[in-house]
C-alpha atoms as a PDB file:
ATOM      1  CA  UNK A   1      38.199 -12.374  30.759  1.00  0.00           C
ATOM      2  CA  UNK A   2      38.593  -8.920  32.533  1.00  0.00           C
ATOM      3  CA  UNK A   3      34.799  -7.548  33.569  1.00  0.00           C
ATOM      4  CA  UNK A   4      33.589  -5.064  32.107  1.00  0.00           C
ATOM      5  CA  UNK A   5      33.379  -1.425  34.558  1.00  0.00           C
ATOM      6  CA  UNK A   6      30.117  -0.123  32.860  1.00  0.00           C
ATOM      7  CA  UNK A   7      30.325   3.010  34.767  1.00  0.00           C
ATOM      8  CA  UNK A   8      27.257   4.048  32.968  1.00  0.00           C
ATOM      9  CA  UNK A   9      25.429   0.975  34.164  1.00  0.00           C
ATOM     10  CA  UNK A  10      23.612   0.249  31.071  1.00  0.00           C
ATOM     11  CA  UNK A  11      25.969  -1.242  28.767  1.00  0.00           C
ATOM     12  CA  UNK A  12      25.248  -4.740  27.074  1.00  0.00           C
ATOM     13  CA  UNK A  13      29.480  -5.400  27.510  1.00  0.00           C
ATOM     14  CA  UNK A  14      30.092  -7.938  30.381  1.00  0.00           C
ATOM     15  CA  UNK A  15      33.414  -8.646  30.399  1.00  0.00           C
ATOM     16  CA  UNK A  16      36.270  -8.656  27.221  1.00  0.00           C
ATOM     17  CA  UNK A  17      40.099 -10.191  27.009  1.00  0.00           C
ATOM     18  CA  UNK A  18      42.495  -8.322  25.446  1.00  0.00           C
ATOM     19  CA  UNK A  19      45.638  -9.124  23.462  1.00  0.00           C
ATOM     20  CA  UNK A  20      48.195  -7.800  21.402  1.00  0.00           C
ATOM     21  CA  UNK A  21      46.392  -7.207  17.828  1.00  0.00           C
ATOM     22  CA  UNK A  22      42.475  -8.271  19.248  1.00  0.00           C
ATOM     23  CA  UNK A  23      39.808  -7.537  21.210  1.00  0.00           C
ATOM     24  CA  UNK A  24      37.376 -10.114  22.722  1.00  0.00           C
ATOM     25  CA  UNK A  25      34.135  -8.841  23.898  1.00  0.00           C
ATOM     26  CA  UNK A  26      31.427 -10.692  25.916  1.00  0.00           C
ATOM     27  CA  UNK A  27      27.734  -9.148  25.995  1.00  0.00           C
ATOM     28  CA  UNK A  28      25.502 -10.158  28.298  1.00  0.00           C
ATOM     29  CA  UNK A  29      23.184 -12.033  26.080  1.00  0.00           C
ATOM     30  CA  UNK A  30      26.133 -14.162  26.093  1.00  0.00           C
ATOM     31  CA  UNK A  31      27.261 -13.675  22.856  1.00  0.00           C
ATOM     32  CA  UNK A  32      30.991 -13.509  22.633  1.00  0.00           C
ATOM     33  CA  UNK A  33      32.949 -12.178  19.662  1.00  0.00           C
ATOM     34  CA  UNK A  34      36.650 -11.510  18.818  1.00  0.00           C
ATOM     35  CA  UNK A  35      37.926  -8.350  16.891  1.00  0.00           C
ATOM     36  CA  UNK A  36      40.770  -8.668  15.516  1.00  0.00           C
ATOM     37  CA  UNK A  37      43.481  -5.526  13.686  1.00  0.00           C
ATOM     38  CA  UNK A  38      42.540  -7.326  10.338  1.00  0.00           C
ATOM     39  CA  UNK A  39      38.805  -7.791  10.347  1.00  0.00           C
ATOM     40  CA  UNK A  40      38.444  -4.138  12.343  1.00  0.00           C
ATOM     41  CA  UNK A  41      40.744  -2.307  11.480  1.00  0.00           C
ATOM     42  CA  UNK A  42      43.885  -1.265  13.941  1.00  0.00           C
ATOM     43  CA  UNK A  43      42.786   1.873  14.589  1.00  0.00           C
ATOM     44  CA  UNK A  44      38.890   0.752  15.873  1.00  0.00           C
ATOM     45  CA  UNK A  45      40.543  -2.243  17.925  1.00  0.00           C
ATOM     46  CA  UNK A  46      42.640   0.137  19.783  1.00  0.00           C
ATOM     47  CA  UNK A  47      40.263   2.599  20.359  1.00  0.00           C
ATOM     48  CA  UNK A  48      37.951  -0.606  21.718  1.00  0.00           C
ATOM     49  CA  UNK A  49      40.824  -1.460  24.046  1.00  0.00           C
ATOM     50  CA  UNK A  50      40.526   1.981  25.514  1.00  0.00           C
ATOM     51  CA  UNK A  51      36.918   1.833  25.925  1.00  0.00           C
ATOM     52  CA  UNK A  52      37.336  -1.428  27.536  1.00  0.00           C
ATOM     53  CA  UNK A  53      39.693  -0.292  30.412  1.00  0.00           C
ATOM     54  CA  UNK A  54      37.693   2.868  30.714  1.00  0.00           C
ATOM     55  CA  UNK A  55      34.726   1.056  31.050  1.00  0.00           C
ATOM     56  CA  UNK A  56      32.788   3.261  29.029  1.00  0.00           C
ATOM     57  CA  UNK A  57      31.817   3.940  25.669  1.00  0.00           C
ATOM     58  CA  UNK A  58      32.563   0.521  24.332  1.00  0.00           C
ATOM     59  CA  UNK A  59      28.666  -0.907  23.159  1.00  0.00           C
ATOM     60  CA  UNK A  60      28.096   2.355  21.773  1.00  0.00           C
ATOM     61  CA  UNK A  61      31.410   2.528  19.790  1.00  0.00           C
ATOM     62  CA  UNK A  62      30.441  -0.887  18.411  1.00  0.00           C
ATOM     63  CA  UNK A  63      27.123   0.106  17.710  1.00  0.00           C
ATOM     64  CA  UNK A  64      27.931   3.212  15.983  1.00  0.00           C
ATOM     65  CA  UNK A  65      30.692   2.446  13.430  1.00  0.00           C
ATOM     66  CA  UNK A  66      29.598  -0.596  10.859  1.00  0.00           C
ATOM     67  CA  UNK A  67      33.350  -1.420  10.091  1.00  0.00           C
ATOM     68  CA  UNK A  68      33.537  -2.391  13.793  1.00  0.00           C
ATOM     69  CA  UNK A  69      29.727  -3.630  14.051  1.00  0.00           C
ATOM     70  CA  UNK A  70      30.210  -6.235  11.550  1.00  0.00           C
ATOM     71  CA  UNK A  71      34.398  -6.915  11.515  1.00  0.00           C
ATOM     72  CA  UNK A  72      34.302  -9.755  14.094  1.00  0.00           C
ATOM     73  CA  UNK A  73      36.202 -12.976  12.790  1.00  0.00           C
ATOM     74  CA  UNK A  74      33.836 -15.198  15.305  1.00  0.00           C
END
């Protein structure tokens, strides 16, 4: 897993993997969960992939959009 940049310095992401059609994102309570184009949509697991290399705006985009919030698979 790539860490996460948190150039706000208060994000609960630690680190997340990427792949073609998923996500994996690692908080630092050290729960782990995978989004994938089917349980998040496409659209929200791209614009997570974004976030992710940003390394900003990621938490807060899972936090804010239920679809996203509560599509993991695991």
């Amino acid at each position: 897993m790539e860490l996460y940049k948190n150039i706000s310095e208060d994000s609960g992401v630690r680190s997340f993997e990427i792949g073609p059609d998923f996500i994996e994102v690692q908080f630092h309570d050290g729960g782990t969960y995978l989004y994938t184009d089917q349980s998040a949509g496409r659209d929200n697991v791209e614009q997570m992939k974004r976030l992710a290399s940003a390394g900003k705006g990621l938490s807060t985009f899972i936090s804010q959009h239920p679809l996203v919030r509560n599509g993991y698979v695991r």
